[in-house]
N, C-alpha and C. Protein backbone atom coordinates (compact mmCIF):
# COMPACT_ATOMS: atom_id res chain seq x y z
N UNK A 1 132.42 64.96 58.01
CA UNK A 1 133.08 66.09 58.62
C UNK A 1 133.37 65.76 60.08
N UNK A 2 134.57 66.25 60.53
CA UNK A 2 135.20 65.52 62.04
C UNK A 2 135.04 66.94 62.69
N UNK A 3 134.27 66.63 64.10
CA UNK A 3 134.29 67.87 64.74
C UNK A 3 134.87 67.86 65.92
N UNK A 4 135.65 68.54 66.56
CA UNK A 4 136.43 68.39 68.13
C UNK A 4 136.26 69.48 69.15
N UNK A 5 134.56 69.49 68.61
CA UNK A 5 134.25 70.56 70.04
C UNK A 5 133.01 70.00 70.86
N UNK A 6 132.30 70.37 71.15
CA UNK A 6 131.65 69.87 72.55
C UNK A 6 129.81 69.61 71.41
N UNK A 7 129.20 68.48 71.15
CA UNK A 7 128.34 68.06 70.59
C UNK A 7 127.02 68.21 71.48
N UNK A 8 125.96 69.38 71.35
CA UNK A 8 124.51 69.43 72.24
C UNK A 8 123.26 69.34 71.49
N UNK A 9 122.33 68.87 71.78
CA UNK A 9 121.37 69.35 70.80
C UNK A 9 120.52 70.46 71.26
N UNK A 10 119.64 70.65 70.32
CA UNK A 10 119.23 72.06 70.20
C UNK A 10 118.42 72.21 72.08
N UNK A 11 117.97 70.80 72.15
CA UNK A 11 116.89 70.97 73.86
C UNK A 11 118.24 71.77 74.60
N UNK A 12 119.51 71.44 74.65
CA UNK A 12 120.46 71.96 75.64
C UNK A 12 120.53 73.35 75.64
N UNK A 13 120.54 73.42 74.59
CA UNK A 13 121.04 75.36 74.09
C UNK A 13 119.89 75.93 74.67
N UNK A 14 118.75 75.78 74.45
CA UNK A 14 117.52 75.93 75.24
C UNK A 14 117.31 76.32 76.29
N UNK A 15 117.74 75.04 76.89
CA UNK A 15 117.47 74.83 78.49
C UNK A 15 118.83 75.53 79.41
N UNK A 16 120.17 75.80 78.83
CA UNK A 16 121.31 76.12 79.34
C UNK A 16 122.05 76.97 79.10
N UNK A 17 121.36 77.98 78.20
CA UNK A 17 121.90 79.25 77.49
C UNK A 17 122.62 79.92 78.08
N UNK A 18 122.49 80.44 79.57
CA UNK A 18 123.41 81.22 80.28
C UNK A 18 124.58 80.39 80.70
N UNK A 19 124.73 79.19 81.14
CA UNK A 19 125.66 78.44 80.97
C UNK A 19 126.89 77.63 79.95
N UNK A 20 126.09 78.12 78.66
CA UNK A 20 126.34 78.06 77.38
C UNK A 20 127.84 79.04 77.34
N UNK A 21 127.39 80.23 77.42
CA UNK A 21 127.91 81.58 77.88
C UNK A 21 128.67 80.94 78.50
N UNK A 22 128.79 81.36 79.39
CA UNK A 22 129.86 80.93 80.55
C UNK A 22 130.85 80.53 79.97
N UNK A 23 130.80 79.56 79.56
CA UNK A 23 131.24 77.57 79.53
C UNK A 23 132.14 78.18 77.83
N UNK A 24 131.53 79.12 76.95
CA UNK A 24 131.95 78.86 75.99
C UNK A 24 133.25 80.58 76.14
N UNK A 25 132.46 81.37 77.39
CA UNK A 25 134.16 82.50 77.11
C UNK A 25 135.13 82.00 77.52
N UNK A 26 134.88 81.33 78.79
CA UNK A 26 135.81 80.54 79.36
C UNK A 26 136.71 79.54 78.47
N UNK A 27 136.31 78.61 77.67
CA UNK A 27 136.88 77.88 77.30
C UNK A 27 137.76 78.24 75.52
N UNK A 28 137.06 78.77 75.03
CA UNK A 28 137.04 79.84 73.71
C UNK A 28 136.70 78.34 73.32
N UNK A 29 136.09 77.12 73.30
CA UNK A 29 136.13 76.25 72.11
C UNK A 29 134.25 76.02 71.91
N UNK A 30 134.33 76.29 70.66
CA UNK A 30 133.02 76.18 70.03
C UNK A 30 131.81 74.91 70.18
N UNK A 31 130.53 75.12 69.82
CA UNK A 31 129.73 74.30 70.25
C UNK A 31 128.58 73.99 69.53
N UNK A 32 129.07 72.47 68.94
CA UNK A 32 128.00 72.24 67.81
C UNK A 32 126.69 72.12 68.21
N UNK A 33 125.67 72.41 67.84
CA UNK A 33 124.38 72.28 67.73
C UNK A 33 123.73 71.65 67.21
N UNK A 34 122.68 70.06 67.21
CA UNK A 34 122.17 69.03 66.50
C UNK A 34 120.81 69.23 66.76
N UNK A 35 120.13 69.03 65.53
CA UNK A 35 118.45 69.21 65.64
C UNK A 35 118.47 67.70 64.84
N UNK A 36 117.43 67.20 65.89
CA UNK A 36 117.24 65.92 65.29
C UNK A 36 118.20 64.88 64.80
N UNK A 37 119.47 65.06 65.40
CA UNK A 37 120.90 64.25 65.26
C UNK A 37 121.42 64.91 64.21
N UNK A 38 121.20 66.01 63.76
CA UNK A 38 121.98 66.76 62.45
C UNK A 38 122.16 67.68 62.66
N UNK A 39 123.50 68.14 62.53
CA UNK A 39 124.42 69.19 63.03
C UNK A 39 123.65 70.24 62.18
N UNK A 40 123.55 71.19 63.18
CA UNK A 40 122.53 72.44 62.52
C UNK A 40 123.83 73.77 62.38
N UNK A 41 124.05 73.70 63.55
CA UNK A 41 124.85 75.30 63.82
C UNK A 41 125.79 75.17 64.80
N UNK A 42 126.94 76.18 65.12
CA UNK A 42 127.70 76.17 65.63
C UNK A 42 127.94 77.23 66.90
N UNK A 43 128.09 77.44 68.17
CA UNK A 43 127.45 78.84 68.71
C UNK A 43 129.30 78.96 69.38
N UNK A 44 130.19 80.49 69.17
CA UNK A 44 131.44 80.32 69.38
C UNK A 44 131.54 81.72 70.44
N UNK A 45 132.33 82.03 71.03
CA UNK A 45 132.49 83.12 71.99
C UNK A 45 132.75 84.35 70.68
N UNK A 46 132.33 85.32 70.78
CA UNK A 46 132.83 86.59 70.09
C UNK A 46 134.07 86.87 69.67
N UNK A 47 135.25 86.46 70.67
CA UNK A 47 136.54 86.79 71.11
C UNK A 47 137.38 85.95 69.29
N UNK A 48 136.51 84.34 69.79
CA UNK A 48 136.86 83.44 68.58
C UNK A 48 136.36 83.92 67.90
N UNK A 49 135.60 84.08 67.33
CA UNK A 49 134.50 84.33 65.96
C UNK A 49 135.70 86.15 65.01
N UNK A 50 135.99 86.77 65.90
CA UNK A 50 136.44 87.98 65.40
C UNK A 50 138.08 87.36 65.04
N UNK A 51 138.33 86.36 65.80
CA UNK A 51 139.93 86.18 65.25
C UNK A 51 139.92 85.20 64.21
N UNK A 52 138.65 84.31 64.15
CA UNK A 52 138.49 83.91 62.74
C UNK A 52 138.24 84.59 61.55
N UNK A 53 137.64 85.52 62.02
CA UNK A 53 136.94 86.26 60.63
C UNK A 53 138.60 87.00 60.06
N UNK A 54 139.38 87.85 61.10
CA UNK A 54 140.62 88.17 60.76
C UNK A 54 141.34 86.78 60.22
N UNK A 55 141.60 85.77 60.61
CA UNK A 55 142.20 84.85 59.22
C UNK A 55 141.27 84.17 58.13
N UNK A 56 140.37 84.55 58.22
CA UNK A 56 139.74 84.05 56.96
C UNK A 56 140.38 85.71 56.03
N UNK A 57 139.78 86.92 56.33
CA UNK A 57 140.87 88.14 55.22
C UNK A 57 142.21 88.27 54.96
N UNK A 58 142.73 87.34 56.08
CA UNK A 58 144.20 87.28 55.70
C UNK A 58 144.58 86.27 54.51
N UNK A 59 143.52 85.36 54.69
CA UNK A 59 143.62 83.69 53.50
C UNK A 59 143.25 84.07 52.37
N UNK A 60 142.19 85.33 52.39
CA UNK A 60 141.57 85.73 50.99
C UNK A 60 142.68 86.89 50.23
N UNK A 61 143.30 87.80 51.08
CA UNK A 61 144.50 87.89 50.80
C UNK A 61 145.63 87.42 50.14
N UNK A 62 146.26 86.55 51.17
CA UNK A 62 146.98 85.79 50.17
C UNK A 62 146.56 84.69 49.04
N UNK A 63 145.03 84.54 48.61
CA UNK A 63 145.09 83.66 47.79
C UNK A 63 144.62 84.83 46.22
N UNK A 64 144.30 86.04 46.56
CA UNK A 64 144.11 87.04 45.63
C UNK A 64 145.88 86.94 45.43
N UNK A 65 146.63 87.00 46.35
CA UNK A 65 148.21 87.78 45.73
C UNK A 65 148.44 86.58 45.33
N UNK A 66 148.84 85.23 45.43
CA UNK A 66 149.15 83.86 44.69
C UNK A 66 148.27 84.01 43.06
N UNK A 67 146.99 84.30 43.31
CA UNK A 67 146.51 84.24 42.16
C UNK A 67 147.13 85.43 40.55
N UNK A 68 147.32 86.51 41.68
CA UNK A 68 147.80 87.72 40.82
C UNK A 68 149.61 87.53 40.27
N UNK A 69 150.07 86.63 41.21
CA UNK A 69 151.39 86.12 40.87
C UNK A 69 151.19 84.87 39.77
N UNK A 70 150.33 84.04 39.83
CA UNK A 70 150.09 83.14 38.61
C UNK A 70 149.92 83.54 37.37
N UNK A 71 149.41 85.16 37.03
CA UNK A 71 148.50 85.58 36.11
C UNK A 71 150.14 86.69 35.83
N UNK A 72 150.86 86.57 36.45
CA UNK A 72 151.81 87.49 36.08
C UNK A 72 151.99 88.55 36.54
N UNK A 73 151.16 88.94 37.00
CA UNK A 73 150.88 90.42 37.53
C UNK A 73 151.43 90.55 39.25
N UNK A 74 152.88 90.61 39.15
CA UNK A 74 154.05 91.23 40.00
C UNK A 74 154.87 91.94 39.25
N UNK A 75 155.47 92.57 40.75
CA UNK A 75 156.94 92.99 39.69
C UNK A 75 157.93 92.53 40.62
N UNK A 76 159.21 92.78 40.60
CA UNK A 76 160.49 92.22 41.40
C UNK A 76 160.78 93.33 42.34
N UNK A 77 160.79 92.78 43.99
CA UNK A 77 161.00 93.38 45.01
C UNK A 77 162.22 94.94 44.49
N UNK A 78 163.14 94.19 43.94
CA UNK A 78 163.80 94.92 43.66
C UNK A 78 163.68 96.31 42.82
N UNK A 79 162.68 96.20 41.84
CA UNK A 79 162.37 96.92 40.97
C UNK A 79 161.32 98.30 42.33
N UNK A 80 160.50 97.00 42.64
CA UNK A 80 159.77 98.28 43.57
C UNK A 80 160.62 99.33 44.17
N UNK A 81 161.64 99.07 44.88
CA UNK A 81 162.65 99.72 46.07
C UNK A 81 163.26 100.78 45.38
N UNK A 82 163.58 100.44 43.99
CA UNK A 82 164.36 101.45 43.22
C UNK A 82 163.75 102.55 42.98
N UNK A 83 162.15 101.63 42.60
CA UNK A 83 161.29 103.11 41.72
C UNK A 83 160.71 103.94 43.20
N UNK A 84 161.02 103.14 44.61
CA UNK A 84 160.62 104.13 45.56
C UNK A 84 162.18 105.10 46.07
N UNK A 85 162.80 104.53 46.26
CA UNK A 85 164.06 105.49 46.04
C UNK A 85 163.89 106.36 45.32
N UNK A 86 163.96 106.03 44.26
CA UNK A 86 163.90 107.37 43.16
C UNK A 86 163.12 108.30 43.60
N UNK A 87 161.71 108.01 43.99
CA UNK A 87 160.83 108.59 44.14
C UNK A 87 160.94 109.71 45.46
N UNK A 88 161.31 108.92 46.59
CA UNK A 88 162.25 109.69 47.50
C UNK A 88 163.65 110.89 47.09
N UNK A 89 164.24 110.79 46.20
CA UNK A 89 165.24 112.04 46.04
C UNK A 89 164.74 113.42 45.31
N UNK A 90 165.03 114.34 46.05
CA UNK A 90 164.52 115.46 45.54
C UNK A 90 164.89 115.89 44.16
């Protein structure tokens, strides 16, 4: 696994936590964590972490509607518009 954010081990996070902070709103880029040379955890600003979590529901999204389009289960743009028209005239 290739990582391209800033590599500390766990003594740093420790010893530099409020600087951690700092270092990580400022920059928004995330910060791996190694215990014993093995990537343990990842520590990310809030700001990131909430705009990931919004595209990870957007990905689960579209891979529910791809899936529901494989299985057949659409109908044609067109068909929708009509049956909402319709639905619109008194």
């Amino acid at each position: 696994m290739k990582y391209s954010t800033q590599i500390k081990p766990i003594s740093y996070l420790k010893s530099h936590t409020a600087e951690i902070v700092r270092e990580l709103s400022e920059s928004r880029e995330p910060l791996l964590i190694t215990q014993n040379g093995e990537a343990k955890l990842v520590v990310m600003d809030v700001k990131s972490y909430e705009e990931q979590e919004e595209t990870f529901a957007l990905l689960k999204i579209l891979a529910l509607g791809n899936r529901e389009i494989e299985q057949g289960k659409h109908r044609d743009a067109e068909d929708v518009f009509a049956e909402l028209d319709k639905a619109d005239r008194p």
